[in-house]
C-alpha atoms as a PDB file:
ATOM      1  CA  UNK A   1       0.000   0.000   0.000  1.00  0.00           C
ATOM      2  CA  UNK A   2       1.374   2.738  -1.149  1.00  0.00           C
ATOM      3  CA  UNK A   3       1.648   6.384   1.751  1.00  0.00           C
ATOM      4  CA  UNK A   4       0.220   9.415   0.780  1.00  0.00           C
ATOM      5  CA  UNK A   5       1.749  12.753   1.197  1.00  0.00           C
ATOM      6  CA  UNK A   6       0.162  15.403   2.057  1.00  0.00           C
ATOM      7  CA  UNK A   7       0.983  18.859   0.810  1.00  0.00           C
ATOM      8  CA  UNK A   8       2.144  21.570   2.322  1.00  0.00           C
ATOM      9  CA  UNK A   9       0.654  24.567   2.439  1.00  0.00           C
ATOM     10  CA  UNK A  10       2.348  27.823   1.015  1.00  0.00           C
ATOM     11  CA  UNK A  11       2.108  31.400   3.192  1.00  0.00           C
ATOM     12  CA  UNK A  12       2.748  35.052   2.076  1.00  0.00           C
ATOM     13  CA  UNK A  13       3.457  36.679   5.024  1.00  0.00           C
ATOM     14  CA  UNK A  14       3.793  40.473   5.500  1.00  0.00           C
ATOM     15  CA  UNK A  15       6.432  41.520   7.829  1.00  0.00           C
ATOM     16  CA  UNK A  16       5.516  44.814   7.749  1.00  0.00           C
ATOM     17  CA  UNK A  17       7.841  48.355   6.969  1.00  0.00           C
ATOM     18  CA  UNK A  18      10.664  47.896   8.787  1.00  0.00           C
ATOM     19  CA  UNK A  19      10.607  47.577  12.738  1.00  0.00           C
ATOM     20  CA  UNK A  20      10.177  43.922  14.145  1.00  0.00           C
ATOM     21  CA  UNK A  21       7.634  45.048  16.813  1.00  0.00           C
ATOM     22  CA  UNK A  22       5.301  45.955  13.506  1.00  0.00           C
ATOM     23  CA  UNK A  23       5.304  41.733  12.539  1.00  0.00           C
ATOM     24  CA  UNK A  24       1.758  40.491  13.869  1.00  0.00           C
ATOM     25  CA  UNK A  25       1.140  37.946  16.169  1.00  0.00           C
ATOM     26  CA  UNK A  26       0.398  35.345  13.853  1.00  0.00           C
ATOM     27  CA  UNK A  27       3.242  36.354  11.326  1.00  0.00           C
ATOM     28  CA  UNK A  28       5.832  35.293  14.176  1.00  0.00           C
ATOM     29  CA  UNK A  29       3.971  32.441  15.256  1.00  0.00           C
ATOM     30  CA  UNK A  30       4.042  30.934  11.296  1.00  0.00           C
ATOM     31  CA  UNK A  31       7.502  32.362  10.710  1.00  0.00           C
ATOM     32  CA  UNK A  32       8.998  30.256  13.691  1.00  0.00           C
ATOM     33  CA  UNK A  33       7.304  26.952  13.382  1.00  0.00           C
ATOM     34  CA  UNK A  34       7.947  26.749   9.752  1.00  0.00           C
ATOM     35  CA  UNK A  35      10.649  24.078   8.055  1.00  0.00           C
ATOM     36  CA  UNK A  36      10.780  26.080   5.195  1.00  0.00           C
ATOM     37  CA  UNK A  37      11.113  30.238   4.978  1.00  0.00           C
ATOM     38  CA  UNK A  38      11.439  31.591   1.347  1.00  0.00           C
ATOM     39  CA  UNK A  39      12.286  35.427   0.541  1.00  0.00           C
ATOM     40  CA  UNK A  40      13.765  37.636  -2.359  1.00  0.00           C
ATOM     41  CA  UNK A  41      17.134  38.972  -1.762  1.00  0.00           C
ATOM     42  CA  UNK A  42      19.293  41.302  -3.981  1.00  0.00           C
ATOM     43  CA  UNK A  43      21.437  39.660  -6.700  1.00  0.00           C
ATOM     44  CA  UNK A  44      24.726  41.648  -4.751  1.00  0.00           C
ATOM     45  CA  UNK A  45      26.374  39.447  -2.574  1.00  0.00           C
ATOM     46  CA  UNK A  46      26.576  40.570   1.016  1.00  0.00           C
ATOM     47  CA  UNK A  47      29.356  41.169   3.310  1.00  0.00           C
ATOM     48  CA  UNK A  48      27.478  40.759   6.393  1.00  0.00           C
ATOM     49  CA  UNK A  49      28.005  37.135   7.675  1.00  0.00           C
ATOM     50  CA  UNK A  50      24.910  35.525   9.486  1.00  0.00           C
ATOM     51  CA  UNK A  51      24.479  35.739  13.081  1.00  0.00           C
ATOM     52  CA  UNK A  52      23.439  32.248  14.178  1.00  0.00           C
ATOM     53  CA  UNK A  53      26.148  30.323  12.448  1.00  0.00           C
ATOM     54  CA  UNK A  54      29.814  30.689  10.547  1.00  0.00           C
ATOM     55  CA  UNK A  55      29.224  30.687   6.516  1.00  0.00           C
ATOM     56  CA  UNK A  56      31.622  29.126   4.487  1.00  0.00           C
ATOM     57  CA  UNK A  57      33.189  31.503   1.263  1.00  0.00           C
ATOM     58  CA  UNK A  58      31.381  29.291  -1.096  1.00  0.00           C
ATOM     59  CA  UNK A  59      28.438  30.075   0.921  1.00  0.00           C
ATOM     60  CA  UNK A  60      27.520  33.689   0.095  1.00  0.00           C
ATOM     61  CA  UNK A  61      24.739  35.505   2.277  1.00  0.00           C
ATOM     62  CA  UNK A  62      22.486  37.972   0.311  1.00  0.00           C
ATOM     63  CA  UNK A  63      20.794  40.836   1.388  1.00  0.00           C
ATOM     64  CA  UNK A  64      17.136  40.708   2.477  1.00  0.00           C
ATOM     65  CA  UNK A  65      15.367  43.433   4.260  1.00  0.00           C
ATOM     66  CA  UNK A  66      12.463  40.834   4.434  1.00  0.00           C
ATOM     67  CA  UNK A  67      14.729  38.543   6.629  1.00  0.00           C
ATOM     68  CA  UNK A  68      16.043  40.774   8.270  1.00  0.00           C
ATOM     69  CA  UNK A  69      13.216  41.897   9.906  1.00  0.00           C
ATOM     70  CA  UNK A  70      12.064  38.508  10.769  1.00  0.00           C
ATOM     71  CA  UNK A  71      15.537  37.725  12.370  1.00  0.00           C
ATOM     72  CA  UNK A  72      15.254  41.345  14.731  1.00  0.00           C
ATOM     73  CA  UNK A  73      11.290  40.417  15.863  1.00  0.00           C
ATOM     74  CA  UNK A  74      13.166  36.804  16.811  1.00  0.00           C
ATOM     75  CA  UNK A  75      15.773  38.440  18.834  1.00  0.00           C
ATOM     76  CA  UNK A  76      13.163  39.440  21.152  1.00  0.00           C
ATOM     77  CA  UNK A  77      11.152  36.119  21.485  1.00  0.00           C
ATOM     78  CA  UNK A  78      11.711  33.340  23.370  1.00  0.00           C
ATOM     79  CA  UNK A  79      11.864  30.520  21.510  1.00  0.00           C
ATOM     80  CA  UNK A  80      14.251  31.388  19.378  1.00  0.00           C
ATOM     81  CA  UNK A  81      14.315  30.909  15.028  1.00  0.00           C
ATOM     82  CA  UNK A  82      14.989  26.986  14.518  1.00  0.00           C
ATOM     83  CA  UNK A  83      18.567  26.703  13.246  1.00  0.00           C
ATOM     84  CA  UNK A  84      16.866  23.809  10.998  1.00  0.00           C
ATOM     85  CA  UNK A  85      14.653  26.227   9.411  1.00  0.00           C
ATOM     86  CA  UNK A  86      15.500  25.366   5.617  1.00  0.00           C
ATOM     87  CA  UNK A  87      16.100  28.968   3.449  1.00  0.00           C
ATOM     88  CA  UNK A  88      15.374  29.373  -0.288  1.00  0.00           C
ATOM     89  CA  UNK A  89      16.275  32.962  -1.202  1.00  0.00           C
ATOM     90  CA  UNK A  90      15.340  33.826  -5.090  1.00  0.00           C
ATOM     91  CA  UNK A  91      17.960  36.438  -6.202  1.00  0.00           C
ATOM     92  CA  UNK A  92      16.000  39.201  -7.835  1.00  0.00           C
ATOM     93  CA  UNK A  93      18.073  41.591 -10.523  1.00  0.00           C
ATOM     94  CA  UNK A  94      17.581  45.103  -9.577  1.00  0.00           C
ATOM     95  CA  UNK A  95      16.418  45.411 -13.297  1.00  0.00           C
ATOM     96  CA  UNK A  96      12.979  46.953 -15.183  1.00  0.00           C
ATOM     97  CA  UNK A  97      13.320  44.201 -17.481  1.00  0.00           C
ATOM     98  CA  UNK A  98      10.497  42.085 -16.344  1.00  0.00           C
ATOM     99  CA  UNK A  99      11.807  38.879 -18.734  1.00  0.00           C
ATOM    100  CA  UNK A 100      14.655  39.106 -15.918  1.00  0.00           C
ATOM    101  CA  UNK A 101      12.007  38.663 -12.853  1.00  0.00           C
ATOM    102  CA  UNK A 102      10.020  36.408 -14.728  1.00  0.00           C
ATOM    103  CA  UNK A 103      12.821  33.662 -14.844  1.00  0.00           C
ATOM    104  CA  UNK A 104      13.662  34.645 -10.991  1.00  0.00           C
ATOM    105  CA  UNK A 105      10.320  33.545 -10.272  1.00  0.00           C
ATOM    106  CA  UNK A 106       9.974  30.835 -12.293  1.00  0.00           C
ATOM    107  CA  UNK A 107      12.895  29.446 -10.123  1.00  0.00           C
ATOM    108  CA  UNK A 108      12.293  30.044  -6.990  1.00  0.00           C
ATOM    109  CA  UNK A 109       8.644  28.416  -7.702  1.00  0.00           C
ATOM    110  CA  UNK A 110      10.026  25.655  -8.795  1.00  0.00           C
ATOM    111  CA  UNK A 111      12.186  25.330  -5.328  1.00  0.00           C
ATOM    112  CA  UNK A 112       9.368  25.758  -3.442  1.00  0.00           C
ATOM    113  CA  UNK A 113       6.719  23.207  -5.315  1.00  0.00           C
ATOM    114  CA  UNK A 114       9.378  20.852  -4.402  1.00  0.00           C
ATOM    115  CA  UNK A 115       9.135  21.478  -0.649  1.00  0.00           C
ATOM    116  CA  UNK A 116       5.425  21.622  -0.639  1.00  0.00           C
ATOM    117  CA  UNK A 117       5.332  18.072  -2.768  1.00  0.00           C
ATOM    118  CA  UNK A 118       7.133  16.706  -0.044  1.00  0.00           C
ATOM    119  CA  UNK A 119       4.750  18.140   2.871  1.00  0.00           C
ATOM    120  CA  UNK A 120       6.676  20.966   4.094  1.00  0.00           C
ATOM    121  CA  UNK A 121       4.847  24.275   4.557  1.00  0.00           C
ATOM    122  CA  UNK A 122       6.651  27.032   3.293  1.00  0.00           C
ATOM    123  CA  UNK A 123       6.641  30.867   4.275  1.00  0.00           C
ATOM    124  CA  UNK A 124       7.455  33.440   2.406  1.00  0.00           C
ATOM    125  CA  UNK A 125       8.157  36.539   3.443  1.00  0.00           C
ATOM    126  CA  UNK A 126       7.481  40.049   2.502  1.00  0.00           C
ATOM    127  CA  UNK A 127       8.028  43.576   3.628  1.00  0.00           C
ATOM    128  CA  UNK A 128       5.058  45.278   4.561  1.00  0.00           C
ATOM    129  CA  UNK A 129       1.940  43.490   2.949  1.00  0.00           C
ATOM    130  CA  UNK A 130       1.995  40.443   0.561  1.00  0.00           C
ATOM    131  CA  UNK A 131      -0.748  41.436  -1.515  1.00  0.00           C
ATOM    132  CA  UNK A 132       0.559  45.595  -1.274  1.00  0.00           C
ATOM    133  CA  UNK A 133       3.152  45.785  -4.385  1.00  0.00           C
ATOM    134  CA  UNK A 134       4.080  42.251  -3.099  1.00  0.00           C
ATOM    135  CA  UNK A 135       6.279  40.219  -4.400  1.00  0.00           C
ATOM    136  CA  UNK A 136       3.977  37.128  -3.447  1.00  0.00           C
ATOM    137  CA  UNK A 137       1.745  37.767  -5.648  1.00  0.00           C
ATOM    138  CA  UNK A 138       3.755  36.529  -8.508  1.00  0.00           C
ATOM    139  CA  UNK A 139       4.371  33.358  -6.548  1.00  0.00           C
ATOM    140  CA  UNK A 140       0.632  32.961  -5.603  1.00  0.00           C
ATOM    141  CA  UNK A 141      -0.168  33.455  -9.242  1.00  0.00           C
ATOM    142  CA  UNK A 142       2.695  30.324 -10.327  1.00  0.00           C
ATOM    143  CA  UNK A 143       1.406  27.900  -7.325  1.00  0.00           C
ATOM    144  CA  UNK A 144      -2.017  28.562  -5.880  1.00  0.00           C
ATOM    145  CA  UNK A 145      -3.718  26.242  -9.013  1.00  0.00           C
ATOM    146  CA  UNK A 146      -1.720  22.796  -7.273  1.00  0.00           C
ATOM    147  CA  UNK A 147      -1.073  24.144  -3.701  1.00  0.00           C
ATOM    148  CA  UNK A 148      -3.113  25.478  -0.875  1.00  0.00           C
ATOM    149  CA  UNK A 149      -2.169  29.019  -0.136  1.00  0.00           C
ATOM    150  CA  UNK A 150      -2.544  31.445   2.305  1.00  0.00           C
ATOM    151  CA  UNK A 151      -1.891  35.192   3.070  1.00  0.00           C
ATOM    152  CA  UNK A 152      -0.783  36.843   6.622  1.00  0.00           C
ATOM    153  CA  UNK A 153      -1.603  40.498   6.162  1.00  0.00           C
ATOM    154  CA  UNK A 154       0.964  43.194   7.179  1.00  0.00           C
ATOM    155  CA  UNK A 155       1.324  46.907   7.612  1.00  0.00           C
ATOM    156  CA  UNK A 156       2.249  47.986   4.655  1.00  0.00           C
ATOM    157  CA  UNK A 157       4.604  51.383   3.975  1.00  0.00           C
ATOM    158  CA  UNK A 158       1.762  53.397   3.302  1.00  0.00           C
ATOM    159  CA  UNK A 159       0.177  53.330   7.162  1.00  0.00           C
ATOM    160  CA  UNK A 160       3.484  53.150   8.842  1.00  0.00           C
ATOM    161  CA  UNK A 161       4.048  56.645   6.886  1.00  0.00           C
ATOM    162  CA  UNK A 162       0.758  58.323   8.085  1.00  0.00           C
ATOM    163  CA  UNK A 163       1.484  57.251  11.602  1.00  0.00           C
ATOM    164  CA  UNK A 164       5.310  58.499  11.199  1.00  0.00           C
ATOM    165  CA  UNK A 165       3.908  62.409  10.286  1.00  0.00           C
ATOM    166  CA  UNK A 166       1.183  61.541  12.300  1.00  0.00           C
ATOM    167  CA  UNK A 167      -1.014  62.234   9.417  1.00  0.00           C
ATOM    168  CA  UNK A 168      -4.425  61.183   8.421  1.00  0.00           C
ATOM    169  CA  UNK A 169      -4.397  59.242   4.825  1.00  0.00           C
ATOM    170  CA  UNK A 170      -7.562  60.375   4.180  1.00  0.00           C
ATOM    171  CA  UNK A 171     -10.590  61.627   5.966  1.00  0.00           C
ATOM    172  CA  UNK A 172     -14.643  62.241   5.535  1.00  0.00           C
ATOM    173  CA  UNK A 173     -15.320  62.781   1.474  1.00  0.00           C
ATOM    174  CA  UNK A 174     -11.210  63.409   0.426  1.00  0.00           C
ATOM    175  CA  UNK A 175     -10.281  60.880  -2.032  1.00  0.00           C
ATOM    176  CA  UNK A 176      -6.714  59.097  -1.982  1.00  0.00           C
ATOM    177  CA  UNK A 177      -4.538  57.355  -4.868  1.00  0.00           C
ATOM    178  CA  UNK A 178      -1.516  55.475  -4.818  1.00  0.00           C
ATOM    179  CA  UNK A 179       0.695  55.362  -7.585  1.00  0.00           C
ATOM    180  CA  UNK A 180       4.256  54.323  -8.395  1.00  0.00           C
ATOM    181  CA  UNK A 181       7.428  56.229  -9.569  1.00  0.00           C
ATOM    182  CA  UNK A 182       6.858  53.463 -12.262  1.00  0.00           C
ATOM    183  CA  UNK A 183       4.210  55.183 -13.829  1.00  0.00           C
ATOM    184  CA  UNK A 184       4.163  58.075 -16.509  1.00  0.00           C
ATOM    185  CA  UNK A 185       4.481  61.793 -16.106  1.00  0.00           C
ATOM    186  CA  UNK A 186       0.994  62.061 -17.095  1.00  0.00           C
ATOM    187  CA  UNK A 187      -0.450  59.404 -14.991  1.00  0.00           C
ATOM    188  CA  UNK A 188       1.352  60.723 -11.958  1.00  0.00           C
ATOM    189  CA  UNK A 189      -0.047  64.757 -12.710  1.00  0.00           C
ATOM    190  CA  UNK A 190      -3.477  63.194 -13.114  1.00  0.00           C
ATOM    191  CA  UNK A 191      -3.863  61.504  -9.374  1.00  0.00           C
ATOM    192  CA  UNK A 192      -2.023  64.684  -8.475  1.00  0.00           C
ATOM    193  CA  UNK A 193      -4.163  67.166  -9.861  1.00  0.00           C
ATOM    194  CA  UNK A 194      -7.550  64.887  -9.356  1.00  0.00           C
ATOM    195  CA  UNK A 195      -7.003  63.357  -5.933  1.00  0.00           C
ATOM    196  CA  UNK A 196      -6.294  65.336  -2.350  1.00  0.00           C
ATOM    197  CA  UNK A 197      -3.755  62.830  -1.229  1.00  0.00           C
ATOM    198  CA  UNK A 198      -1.758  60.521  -2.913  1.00  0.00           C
ATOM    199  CA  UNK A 199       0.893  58.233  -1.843  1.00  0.00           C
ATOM    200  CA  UNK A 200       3.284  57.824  -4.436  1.00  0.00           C
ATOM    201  CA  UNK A 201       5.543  54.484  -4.429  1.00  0.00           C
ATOM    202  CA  UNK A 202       8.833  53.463  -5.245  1.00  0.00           C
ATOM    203  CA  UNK A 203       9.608  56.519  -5.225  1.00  0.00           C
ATOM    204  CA  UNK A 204      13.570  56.402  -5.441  1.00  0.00           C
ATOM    205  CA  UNK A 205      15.028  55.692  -9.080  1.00  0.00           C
ATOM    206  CA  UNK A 206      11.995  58.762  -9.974  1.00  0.00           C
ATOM    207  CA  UNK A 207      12.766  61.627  -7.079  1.00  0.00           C
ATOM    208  CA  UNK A 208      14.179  63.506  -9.337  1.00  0.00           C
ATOM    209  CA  UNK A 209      11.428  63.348 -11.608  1.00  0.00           C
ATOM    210  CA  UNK A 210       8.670  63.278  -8.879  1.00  0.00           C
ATOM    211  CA  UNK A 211       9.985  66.673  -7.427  1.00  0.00           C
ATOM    212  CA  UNK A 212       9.442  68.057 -10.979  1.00  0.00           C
ATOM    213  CA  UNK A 213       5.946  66.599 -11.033  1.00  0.00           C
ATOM    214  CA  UNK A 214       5.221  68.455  -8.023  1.00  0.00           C
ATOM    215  CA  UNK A 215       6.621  71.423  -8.856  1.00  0.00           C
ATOM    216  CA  UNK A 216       4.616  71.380 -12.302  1.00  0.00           C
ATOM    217  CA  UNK A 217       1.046  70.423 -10.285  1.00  0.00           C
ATOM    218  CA  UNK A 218       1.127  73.159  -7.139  1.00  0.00           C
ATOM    219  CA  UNK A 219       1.786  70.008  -4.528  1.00  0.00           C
ATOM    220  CA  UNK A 220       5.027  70.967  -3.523  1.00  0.00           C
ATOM    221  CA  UNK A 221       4.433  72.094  -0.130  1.00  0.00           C
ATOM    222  CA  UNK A 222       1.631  69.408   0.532  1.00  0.00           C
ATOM    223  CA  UNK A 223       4.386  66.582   0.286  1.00  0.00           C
ATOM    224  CA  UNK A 224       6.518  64.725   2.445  1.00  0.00           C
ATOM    225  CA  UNK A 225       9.422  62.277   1.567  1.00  0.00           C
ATOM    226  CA  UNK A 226       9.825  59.304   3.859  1.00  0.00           C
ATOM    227  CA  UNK A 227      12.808  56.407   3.672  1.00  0.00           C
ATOM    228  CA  UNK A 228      13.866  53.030   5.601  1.00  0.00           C
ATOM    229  CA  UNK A 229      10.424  53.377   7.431  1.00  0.00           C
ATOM    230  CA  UNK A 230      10.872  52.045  10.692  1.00  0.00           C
ATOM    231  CA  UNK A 231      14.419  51.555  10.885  1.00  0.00           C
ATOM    232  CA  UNK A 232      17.506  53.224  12.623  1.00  0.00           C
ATOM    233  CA  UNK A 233      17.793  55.044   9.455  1.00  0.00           C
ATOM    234  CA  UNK A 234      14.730  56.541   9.092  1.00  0.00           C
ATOM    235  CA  UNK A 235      14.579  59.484   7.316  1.00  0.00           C
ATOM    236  CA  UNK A 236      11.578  61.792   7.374  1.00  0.00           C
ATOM    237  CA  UNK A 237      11.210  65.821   5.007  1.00  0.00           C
ATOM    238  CA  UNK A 238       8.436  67.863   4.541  1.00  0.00           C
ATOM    239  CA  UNK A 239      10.303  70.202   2.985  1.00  0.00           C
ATOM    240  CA  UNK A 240      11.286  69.535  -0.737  1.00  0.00           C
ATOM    241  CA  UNK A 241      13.885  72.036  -0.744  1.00  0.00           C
ATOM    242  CA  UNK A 242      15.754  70.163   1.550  1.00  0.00           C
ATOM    243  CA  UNK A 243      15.346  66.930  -0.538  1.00  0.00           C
ATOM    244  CA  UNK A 244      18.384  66.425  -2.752  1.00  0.00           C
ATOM    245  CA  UNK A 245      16.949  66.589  -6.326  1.00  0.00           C
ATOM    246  CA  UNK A 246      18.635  63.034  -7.553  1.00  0.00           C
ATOM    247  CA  UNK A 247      17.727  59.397  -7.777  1.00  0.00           C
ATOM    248  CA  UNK A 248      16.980  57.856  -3.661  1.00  0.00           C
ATOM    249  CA  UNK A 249      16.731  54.824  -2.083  1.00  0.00           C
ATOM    250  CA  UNK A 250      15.050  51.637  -2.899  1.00  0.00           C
ATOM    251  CA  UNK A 251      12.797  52.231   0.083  1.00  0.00           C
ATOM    252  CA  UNK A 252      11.114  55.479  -0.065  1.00  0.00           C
ATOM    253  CA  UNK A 253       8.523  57.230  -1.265  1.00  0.00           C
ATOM    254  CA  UNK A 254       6.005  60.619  -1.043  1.00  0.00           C
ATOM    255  CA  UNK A 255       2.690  61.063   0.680  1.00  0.00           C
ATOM    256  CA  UNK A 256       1.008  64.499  -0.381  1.00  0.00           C
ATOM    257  CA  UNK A 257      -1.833  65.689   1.293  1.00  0.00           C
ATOM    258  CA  UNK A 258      -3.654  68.886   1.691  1.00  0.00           C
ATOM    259  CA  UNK A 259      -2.394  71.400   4.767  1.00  0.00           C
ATOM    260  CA  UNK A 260      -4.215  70.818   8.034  1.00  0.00           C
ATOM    261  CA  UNK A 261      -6.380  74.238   7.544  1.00  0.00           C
ATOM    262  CA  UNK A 262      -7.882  73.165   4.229  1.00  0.00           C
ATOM    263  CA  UNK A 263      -8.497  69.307   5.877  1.00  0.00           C
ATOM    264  CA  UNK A 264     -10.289  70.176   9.336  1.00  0.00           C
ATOM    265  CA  UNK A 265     -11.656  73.673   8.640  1.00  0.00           C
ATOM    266  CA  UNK A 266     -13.985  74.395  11.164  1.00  0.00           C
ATOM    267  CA  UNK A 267     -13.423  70.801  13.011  1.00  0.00           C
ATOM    268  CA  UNK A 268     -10.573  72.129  14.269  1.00  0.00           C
ATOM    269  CA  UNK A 269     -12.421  74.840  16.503  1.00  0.00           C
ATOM    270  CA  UNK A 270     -13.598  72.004  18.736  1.00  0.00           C
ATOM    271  CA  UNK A 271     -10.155  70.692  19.451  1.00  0.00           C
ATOM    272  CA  UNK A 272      -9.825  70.070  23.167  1.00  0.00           C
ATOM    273  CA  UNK A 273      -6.888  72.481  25.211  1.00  0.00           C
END
């Protein structure tokens, strides 16, 4: 009689913007007991050697803010990370050729079908949400026909900027847009022009051209640029004179809203002393 294996079952799970406190409840929970973790790294080798355990030179570590976090919300359990826990990273090019990302995912699906054939859940880990500009998406859209999957929300960039400026996103009839430093001049003037805040993503290969854009639309003084969310190197300007007008980091982006007078108006006469 021949035994039956049962599949495992794949997770996206969010780790959220950058500070380990931010993972939920259920994220660490998944993220510990797991055999299997998978996560995309940078195609750069690191320098930084791993923390648990001595790597060997034919053994390169590569970076991954998405494991990163994970490892700095373990530091401050109790259990610790198993030391077992088998790691599939999927080197993504820092490219905008999508044929490029296309055959990094096509890998690293492959990698992890093979784990879940042979029972083993797998996690998979993203910064901020999984289903937010998440990379799991591609994943869930290569595996979820054959495999169970499942998604663990997470905070995404967007909320862990309004509570940095301590900023509403949005409030009573205001409408809000998110966009990406992806898209077009044009499609970038329109949410500015037709929406009262926007959130504009990926922000840091386009500064330069998103500081024109705001320049050009009257939003200017409405914006503020945020980077490394949550981390010891945040970095936080709501003025865009300050902001040096070239190309950023990897993790950043704007948030543009109206000025406090023109949001609250007469709300604001009620505010308690």
């Amino acid at each position: 009689m021949t035994e039956t294996t049962t599949m495992g079952t794949l997770y996206g799970v969010g780790v959220g913007p950058g500070d380990p406190e931010l993972l939920t409840l259920k994220a660490l929970r998944l993220i510990q007991s797991a055999p299997v973790i998978s996560y995309l790294t940078s195609a750069e080798k690191s320098d930084r050697t791993d923390d648990n355990k001595a790597q060997k030179a034919e053994q390169p570590v590569y970076r991954s803010q998405a494991r990163f976090i994970a490892r700095e919300a373990f530091a401050l359990q109790t259990p610790v990370q198993s030391e077992n826990q088998l790691e599939i990273p999927i080197a993504m090019p820092m490219s905008t050729d999508r044929t490029l990302a296309n055959q990094a995912y096509d890998e690293g699906a492959l990698q992890i079908a093979e784990q879940l054939r042979q029972g083993n859940d797998v996690i998979f880990l993203c910064e901020g949400d999984p289903l937010f500009f998440g990379s799991f998406a591609y994943l869930l859209q290569r595996l979820d026909s054959e495999f169970n999957c499942q998604v663990v929300p997470g905070i995404s960039s967007v909320h862990a900027a309004a509570s940095a400026l301590q900023q509403p996103l949005t409030l009573l009839k205001e409408s809000f847009a998110v966009v990406s430093g992806r898209h077009s001049d044009a499609q970038i003037i329109r949410a500015l022009l037709d929406h009262d805040s926007v959130v504009i993503m990926k922000a840091g290969r386009a500064r330069q051209r998103i500081l024109s854009l705001l320049s050009q639309t009257g939003r200017r003084d409405d914006a503020h640029y945020l980077e490394y969310i949550g981390r010891e190197n945040q970095r936080i300007l709501s003025d865009m004179d300050q902001l040096e007008d070239h190309a950023g980091p990897y993790f950043s982006l704007f948030v543009i809203n109206r000025q406090s007078s023109e949001r609250l108006g007469d709300s604001s006469k009620g505010k308690a002393l």
